[in-house]
C-alpha atoms as a PDB file:
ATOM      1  CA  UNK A   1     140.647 180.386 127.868  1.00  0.00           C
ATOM      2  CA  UNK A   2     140.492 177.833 131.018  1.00  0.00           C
ATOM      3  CA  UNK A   3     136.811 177.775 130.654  1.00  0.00           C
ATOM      4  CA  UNK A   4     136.492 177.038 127.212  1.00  0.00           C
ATOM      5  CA  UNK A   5     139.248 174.123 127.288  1.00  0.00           C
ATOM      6  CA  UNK A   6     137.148 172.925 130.202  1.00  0.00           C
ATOM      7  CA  UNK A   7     134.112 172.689 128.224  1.00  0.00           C
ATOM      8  CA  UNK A   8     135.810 171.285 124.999  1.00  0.00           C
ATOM      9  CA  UNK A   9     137.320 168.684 127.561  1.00  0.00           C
ATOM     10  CA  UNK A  10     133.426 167.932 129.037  1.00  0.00           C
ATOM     11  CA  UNK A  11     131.994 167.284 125.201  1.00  0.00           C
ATOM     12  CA  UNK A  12     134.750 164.936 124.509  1.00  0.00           C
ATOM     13  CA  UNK A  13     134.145 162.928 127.355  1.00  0.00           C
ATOM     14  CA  UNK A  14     130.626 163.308 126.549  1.00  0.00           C
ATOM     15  CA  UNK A  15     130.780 161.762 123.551  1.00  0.00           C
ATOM     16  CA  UNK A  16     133.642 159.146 124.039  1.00  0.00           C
ATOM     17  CA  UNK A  17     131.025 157.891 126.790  1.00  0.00           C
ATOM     18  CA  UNK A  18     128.040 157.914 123.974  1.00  0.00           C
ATOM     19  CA  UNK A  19     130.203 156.722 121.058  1.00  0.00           C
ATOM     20  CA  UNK A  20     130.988 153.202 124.447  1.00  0.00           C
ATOM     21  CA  UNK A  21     127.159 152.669 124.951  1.00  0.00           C
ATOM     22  CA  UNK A  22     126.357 152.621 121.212  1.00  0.00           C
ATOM     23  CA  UNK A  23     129.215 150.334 120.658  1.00  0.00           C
ATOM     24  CA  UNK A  24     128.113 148.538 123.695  1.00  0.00           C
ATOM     25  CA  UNK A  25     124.516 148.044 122.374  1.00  0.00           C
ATOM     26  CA  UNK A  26     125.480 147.700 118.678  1.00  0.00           C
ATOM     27  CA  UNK A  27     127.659 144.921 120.436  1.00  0.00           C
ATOM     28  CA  UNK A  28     124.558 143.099 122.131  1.00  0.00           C
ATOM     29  CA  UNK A  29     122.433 143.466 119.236  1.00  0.00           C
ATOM     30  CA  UNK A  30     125.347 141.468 116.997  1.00  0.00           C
ATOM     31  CA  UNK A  31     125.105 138.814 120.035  1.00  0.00           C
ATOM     32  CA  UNK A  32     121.822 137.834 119.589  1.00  0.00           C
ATOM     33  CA  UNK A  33     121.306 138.020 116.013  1.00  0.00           C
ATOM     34  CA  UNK A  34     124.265 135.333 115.865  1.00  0.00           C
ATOM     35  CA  UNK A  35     122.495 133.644 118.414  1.00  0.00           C
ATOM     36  CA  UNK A  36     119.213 133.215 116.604  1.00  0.00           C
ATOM     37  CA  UNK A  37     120.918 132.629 113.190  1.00  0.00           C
ATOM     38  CA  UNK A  38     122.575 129.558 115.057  1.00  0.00           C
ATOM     39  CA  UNK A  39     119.352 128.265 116.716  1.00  0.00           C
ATOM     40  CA  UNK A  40     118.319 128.551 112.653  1.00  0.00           C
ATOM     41  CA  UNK A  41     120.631 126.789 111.283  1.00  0.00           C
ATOM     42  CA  UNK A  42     120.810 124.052 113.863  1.00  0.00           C
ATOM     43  CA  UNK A  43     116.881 123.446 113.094  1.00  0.00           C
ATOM     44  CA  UNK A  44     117.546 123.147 109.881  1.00  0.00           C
ATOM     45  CA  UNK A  45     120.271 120.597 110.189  1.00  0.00           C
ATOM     46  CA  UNK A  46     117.701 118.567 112.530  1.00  0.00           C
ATOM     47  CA  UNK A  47     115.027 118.869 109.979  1.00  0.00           C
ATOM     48  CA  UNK A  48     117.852 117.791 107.112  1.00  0.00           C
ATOM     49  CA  UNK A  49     119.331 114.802 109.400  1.00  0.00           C
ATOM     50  CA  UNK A  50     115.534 113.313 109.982  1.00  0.00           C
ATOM     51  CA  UNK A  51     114.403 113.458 106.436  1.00  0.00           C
ATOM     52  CA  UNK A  52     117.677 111.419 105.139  1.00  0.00           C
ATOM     53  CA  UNK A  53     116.993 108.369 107.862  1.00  0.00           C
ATOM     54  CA  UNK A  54     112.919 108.711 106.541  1.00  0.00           C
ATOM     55  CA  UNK A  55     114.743 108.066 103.194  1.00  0.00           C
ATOM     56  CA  UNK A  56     116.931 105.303 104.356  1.00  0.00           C
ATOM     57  CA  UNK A  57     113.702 103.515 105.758  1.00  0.00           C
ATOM     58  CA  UNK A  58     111.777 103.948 102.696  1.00  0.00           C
ATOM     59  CA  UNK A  59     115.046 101.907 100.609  1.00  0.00           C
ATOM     60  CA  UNK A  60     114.418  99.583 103.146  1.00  0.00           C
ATOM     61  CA  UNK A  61     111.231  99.119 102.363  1.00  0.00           C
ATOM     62  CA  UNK A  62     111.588  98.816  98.764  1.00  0.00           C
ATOM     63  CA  UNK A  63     113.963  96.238  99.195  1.00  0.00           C
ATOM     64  CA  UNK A  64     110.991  94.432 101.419  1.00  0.00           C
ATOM     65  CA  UNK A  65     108.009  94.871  98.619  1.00  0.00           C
ATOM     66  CA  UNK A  66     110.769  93.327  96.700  1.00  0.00           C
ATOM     67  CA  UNK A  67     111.240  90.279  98.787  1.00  0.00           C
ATOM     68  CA  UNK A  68     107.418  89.836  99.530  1.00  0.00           C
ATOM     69  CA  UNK A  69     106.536  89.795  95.764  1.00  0.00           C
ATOM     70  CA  UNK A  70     109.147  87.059  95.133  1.00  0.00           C
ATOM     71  CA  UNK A  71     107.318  84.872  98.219  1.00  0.00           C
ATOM     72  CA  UNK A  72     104.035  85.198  97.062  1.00  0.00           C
ATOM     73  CA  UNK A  73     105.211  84.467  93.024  1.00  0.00           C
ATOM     74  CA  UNK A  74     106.660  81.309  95.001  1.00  0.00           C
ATOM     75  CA  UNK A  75     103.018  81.161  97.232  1.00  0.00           C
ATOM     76  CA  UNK A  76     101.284  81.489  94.032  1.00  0.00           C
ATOM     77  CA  UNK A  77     102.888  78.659  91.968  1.00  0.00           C
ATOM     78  CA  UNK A  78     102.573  75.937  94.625  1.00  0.00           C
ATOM     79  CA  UNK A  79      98.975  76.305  94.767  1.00  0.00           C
ATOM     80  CA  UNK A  80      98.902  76.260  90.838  1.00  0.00           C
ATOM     81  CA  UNK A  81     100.380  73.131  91.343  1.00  0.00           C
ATOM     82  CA  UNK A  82      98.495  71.689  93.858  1.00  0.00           C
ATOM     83  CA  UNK A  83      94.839  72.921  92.494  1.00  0.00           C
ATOM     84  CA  UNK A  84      96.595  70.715  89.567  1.00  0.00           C
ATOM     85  CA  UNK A  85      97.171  67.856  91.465  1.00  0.00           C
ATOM     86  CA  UNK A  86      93.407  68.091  92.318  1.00  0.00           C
ATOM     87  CA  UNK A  87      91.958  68.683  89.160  1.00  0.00           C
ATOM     88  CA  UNK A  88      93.690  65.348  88.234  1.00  0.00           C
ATOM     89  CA  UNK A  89      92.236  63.582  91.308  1.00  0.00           C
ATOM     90  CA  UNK A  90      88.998  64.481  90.460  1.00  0.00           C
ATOM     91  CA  UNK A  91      89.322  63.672  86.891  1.00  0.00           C
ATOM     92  CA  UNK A  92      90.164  60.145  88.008  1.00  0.00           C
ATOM     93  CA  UNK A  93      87.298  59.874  90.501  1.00  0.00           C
ATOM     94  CA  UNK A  94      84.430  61.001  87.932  1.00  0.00           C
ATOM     95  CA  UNK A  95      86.416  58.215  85.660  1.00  0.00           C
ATOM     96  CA  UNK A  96      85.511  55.788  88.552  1.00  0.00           C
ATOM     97  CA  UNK A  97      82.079  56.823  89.118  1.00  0.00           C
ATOM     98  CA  UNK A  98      81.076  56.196  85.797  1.00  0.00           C
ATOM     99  CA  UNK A  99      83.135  52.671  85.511  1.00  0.00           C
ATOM    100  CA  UNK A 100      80.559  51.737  88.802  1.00  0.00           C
ATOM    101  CA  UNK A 101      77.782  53.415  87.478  1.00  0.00           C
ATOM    102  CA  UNK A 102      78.318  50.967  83.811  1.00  0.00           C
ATOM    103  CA  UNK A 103      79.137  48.030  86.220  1.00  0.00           C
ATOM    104  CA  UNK A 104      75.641  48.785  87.804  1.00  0.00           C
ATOM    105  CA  UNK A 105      73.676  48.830  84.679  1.00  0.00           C
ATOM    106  CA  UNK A 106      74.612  45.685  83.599  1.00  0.00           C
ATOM    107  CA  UNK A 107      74.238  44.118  86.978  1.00  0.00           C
ATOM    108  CA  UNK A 108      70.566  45.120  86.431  1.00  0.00           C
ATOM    109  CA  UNK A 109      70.663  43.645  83.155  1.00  0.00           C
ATOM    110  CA  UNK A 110      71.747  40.596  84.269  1.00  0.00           C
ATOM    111  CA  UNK A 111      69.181  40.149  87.132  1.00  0.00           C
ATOM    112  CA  UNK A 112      66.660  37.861  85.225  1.00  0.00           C
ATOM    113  CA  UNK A 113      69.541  35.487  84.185  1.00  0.00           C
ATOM    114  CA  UNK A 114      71.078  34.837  87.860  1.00  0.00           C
ATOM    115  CA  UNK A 115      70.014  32.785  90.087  1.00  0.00           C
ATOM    116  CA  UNK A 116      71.561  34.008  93.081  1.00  0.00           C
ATOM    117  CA  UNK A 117      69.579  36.834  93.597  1.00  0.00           C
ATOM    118  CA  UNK A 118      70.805  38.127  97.683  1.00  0.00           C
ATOM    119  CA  UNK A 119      74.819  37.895  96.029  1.00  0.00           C
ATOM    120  CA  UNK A 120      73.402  40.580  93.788  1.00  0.00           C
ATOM    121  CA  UNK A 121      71.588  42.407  96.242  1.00  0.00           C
ATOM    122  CA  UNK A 122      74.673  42.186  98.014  1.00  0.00           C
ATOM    123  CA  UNK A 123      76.965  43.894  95.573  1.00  0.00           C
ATOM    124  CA  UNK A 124      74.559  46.687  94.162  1.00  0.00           C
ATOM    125  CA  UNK A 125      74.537  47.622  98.133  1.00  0.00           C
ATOM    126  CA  UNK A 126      78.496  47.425  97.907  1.00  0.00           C
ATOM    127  CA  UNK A 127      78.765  49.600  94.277  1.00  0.00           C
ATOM    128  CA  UNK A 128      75.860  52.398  95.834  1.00  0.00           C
ATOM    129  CA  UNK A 129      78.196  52.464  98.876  1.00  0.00           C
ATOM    130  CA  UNK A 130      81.456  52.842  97.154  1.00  0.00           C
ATOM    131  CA  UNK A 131      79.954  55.419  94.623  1.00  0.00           C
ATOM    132  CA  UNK A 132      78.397  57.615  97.731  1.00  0.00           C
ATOM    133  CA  UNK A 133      81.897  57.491  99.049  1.00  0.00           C
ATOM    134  CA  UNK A 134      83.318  58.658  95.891  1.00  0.00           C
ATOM    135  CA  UNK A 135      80.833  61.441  95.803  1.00  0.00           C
ATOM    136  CA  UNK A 136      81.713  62.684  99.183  1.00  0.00           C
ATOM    137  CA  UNK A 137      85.548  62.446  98.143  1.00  0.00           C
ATOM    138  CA  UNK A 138      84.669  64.553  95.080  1.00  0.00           C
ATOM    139  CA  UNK A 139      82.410  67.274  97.188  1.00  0.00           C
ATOM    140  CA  UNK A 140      85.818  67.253  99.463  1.00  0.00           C
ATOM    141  CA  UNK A 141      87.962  68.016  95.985  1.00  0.00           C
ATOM    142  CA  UNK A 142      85.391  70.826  94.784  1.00  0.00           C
ATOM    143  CA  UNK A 143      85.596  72.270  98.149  1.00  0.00           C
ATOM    144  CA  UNK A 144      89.508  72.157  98.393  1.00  0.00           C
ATOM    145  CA  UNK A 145      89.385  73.362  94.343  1.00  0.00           C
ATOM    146  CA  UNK A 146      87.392  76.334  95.084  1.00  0.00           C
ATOM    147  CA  UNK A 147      89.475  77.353  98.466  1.00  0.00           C
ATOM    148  CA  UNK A 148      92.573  77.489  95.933  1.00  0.00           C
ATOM    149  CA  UNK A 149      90.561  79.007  93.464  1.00  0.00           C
ATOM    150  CA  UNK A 150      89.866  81.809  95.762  1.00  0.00           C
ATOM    151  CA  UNK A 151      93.567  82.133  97.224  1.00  0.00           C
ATOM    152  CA  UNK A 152      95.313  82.392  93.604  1.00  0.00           C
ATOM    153  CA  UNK A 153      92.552  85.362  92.708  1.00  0.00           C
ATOM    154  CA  UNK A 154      93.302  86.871  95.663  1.00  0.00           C
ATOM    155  CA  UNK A 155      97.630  86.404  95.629  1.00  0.00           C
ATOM    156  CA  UNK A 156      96.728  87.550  92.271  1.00  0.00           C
ATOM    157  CA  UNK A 157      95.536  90.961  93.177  1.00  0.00           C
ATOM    158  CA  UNK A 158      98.260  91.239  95.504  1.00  0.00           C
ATOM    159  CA  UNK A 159     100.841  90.500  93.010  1.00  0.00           C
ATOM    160  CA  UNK A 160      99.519  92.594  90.336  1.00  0.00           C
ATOM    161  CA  UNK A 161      99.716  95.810  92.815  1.00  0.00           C
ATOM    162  CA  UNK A 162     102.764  95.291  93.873  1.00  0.00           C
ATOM    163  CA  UNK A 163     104.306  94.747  90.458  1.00  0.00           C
ATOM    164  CA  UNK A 164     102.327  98.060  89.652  1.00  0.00           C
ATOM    165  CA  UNK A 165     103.617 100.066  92.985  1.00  0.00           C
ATOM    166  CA  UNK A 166     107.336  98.526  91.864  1.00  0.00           C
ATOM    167  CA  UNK A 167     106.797  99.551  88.324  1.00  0.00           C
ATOM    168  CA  UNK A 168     105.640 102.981  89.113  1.00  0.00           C
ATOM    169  CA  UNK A 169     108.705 103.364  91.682  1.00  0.00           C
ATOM    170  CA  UNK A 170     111.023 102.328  89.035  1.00  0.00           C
ATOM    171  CA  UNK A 171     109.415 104.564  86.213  1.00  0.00           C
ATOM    172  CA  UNK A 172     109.261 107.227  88.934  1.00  0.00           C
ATOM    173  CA  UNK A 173     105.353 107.517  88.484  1.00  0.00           C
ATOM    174  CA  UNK A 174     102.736 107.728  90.879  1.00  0.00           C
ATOM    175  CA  UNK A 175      99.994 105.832  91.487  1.00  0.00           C
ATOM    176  CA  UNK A 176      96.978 107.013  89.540  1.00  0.00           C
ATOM    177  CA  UNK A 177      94.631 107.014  92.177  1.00  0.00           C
ATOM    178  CA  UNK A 178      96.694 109.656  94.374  1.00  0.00           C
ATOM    179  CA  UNK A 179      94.642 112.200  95.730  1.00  0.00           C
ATOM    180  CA  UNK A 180      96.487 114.922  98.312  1.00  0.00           C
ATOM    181  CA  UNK A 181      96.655 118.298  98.997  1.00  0.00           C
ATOM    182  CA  UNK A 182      99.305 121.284  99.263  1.00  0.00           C
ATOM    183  CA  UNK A 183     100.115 121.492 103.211  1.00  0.00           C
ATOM    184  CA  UNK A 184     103.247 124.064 102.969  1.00  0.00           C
ATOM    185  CA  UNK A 185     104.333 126.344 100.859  1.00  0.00           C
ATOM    186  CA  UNK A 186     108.095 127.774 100.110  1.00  0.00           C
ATOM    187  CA  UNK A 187     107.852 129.595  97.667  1.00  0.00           C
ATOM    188  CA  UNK A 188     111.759 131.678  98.086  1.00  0.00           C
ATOM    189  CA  UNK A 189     113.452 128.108  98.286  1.00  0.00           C
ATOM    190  CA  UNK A 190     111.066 127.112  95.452  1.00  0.00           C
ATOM    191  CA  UNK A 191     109.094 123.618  96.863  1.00  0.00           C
ATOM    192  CA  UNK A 192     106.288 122.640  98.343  1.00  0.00           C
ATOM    193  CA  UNK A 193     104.979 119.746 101.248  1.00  0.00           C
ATOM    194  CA  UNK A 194     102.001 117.423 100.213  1.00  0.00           C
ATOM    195  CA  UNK A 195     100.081 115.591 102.287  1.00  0.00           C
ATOM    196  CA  UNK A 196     100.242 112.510 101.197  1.00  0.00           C
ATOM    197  CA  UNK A 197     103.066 110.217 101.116  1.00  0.00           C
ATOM    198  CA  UNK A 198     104.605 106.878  99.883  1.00  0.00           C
ATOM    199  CA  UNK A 199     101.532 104.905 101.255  1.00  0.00           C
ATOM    200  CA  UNK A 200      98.575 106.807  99.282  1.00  0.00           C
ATOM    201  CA  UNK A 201     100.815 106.654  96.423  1.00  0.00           C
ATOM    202  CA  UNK A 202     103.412 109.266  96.184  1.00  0.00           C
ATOM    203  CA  UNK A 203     106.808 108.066  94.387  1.00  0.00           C
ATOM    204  CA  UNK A 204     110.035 109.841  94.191  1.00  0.00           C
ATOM    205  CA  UNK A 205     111.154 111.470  91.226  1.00  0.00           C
ATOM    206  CA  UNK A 206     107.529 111.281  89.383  1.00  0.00           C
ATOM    207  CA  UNK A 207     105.661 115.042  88.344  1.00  0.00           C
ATOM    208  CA  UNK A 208     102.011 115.747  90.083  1.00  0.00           C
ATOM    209  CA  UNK A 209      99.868 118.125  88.963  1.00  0.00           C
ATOM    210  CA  UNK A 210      98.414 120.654  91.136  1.00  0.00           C
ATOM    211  CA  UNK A 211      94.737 121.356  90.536  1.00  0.00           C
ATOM    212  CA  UNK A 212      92.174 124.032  91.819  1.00  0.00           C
ATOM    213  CA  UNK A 213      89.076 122.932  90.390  1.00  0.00           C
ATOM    214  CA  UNK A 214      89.602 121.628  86.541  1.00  0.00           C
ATOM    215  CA  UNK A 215      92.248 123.580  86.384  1.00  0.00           C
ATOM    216  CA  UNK A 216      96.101 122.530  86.297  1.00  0.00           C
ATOM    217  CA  UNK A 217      97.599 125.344  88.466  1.00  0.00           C
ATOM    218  CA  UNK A 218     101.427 123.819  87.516  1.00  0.00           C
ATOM    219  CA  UNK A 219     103.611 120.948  87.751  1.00  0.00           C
ATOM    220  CA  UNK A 220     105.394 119.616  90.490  1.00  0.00           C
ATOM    221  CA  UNK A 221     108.688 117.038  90.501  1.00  0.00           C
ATOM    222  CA  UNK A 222     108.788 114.811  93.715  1.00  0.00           C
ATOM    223  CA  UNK A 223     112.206 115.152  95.306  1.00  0.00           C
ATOM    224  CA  UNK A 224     111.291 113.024  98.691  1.00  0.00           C
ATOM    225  CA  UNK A 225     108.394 110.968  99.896  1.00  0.00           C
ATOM    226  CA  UNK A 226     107.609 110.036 103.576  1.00  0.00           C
ATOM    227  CA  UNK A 227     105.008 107.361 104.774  1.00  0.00           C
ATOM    228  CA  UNK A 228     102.546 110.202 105.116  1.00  0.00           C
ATOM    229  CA  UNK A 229     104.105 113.222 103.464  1.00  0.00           C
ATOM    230  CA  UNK A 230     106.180 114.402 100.501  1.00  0.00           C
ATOM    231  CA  UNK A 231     108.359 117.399  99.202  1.00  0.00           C
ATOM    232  CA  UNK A 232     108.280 118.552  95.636  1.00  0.00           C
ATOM    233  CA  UNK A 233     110.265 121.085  93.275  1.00  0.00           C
ATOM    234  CA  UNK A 234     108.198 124.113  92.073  1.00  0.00           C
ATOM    235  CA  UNK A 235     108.220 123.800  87.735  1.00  0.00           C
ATOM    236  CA  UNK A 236     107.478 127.707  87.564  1.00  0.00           C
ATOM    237  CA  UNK A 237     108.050 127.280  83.635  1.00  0.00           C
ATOM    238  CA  UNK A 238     104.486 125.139  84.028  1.00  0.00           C
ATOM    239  CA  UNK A 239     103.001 128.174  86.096  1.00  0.00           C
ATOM    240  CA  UNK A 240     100.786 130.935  84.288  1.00  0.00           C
ATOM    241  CA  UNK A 241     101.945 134.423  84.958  1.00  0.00           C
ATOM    242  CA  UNK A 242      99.181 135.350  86.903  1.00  0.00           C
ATOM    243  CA  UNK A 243      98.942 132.328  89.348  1.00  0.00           C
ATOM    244  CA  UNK A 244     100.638 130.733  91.789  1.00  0.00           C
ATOM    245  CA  UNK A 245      99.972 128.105  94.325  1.00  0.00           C
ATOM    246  CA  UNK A 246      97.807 127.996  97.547  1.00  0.00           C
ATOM    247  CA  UNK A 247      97.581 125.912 100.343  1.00  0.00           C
ATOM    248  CA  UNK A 248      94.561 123.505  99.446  1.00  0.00           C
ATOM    249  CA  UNK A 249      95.199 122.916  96.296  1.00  0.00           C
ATOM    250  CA  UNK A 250      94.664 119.451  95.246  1.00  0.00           C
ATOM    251  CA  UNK A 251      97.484 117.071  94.003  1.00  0.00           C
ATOM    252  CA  UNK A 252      97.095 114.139  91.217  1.00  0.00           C
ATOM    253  CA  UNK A 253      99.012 112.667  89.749  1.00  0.00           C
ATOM    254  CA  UNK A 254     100.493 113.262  85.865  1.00  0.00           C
ATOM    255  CA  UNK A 255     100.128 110.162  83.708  1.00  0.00           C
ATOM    256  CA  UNK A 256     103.527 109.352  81.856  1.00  0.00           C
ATOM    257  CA  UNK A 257     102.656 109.474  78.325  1.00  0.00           C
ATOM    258  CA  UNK A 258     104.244 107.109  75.961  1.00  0.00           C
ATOM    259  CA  UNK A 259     107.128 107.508  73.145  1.00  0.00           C
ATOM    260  CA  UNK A 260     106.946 107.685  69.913  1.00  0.00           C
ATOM    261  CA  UNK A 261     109.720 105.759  67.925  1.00  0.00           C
ATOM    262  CA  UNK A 262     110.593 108.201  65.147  1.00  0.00           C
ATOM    263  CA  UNK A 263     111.854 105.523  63.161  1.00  0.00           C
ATOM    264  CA  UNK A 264     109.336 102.273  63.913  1.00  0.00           C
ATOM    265  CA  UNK A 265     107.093 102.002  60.302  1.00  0.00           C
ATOM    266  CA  UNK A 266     103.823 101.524  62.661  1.00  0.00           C
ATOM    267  CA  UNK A 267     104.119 104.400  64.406  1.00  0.00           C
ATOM    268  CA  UNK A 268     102.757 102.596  67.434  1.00  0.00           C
ATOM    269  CA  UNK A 269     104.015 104.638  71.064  1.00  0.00           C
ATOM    270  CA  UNK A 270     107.004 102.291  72.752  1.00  0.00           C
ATOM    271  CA  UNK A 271     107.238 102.696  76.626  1.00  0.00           C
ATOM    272  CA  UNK A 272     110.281 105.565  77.466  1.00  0.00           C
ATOM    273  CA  UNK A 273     113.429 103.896  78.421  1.00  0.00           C
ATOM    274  CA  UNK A 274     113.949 103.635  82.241  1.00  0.00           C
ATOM    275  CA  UNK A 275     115.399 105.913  84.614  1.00  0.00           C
ATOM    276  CA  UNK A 276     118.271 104.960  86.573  1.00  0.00           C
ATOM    277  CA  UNK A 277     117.342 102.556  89.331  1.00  0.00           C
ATOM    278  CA  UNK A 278     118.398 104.747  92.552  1.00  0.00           C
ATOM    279  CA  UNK A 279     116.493 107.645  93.385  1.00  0.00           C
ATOM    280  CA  UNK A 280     118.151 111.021  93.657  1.00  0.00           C
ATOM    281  CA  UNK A 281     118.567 112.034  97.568  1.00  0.00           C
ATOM    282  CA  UNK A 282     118.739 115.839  97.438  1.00  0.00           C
ATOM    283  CA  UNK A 283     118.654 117.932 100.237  1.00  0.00           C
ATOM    284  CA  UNK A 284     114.644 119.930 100.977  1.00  0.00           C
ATOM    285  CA  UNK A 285     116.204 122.970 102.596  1.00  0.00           C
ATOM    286  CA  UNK A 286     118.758 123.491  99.912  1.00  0.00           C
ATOM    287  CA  UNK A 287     117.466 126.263  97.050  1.00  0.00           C
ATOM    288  CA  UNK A 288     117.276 124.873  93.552  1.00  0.00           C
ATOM    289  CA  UNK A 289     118.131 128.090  91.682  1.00  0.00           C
END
C-alpha cells in the first residue's frame, strides 16, 4: 500500500512539473506574439502619421498653384498692356514716316522752281536722316512687339495648364495624359499603390482605370496622392469574376463623362455639378468593408 501511494505521489509531481513547463512555454510564446503584434501596429501608425503630413504638403501646394496662377493672370495683363502701348507707338511712327516721305515728294517737285538749290539739298539730307532714325525706332518696336508676343504665348500655356491641373483637382479628375503602373497590391484591406503621383497627374478623389493590354481590368477611386505615388480603393463591383489585378498593370486615367439634363429641350450634356472643395483624408491602412 506504501508503494503504490509512493508511486501515485511520483506521477503527480510528474505532471504538476509538466503541466509548469507547458504553462511556462505557452507563457513565452504569448510574450512574443504580443511583442510582434506591437512592433505591427507601431509600423503602421508610422506609415499612417507620414502619409497625413504628405497630405498636408500637397494642400499646401494647392494653395501655391493657386497663388502662382493669380501672378501670372497679373504677369499676363501688364504685358497685354504694354505690347498695347507699342502697337500705338508704332502706329504713330509709320504715321510719321509717311508725313516725311509726302514732304519729300513734293520737295522733289518743287526742285525746278527754287532757286536755292544746297537749302534743299540740305533738308532732303535732314528728312532721309530723320526717316532712317524712325526706321531704326520702328525695327526696335517690332523687336520689343515680338519679345511680348512670345512671353504672352508662352504665360499662356502656363496659365491654361494650370487652370486645367486646378480644374481637374477640383472635379477630382486626372490628367488625361497619366500613364502609371500598379506597384502594390492589398488585396484583404481592398487598395492598391500606383506609381505615379500628384506630379504625372494623379488627383485625389478621381477613378483610373486599370488596363492589361486593351483591356479594362477594373476601376480604381484615388483616396491619396503623393509627389511620386498614390493609393486607390479597389471597385470589385467593376472587376470580372474571373480576374483580378496584378502588379504591372497599367493605370489611365477615366474621362468624366458629361450630364445629361433630363429636362433641357436640346438635350445637349451640361458639365456634373462640383464636388465639395476639400478632399476626403481617409486613413490607407484602414479596411473599407
Amino acid at each position: 500500500m506504501q508503494i503504490t501511494f509512493g508511486i501515485l505521489a511520483a506521477l503527480i509531481t510528474a505532471v504538476s512539473i509538466w503541466v509548469g513547463y507547458l504553462n511556462s512555454q505557452a507563457k513565452d510564446a504569448q510574450e512574443k506574439h504580443l511583442k510582434t503584434e506591437k512592433g505591427i501596429h507601431t509600423g503602421k501608425t508610422n506609415r499612417h502619421d507620414n502619409l497625413l503630413a504628405e497630405i498636408k504638403g500637397y494642400n499646401t501646394k494647392y494653395k501655391t498653384q493657386l497663388i502662382n496662377v493669380e501672378e501670372n493672370l497679373n504677369v499676363k495683363d501688364t504685358n497685354q498692356a504694354e505690347k498695347a502701348s507699342l502697337d500705338g507707338k508704332l502706329a504713330t511712327l509709320n504715321s510719321e514716316i509717311k508725313d516725311l516721305e509726302t514732304r519729300l515728294a513734293e520737295y522733289k517737285s518743287k526742285v525746278p522752281d527754287i532757286g536755292d538749290v544746297d537749302r534743299l539739298i540740305e533738308q532732303l539730307l535732314d528728312a532721309k536722316k530723320a526717316i532712317a532714325q524712325l526706321d531704326a525706332a520702328i525695327s526696335q518696336l517690332k523687336q520689343d512687339n515680338e519679345k511680348l508676343t512670345v512671353e504672352i504665348a508662352s504665360q499662356n500655356e502656363t496659365i491654361t495648364y494650370n487652370k486645367r491641373w486646378m480644374k481637374n483637382h477640383t472635379e477630382y479628375v486626372g490628367q488625361q495624359e497619366l500613364n502609371g503602373k500598379i506597384k502594390a497590391i492589398y488585396k484583404d484591406w481592398g487598395f492598391v499603390v500606383v506609381n505615379s503621383g500628384d506630379l504625372a497627374g494623379v488627383t485625389p478623389r478621381s477613378i483610373l482605370l486599370v488596363m492589361r493590354g486593351e483591356e479594362v481590368i477594373c476601376e480604381v477611386k484615388v483616396k491619396n496622392a503623393t509627389n511620386t505615388a498614390a493609393t486607390a480603393e479597389i471597385m470589385f463591383d467593376t472587376m470580372k469574376e474571373d480576374d483580378f489585378i496584378q502588379i504591372g498593370d497599367v493605370v489611365i486615367a477615366k474621362a468624366k463623362a458629361p450630364v445629361v439634363d433630363p429636362g433641357a429641350e436640346s438635350g445637349d450634356p451640361v458639365e456634373p455639378a462640383a464636388e465639395p472643395d476639400k478632399p476626403e483624408v481617409v486613413d490607407p491602412f484602414a479596411s473599407p468593408f
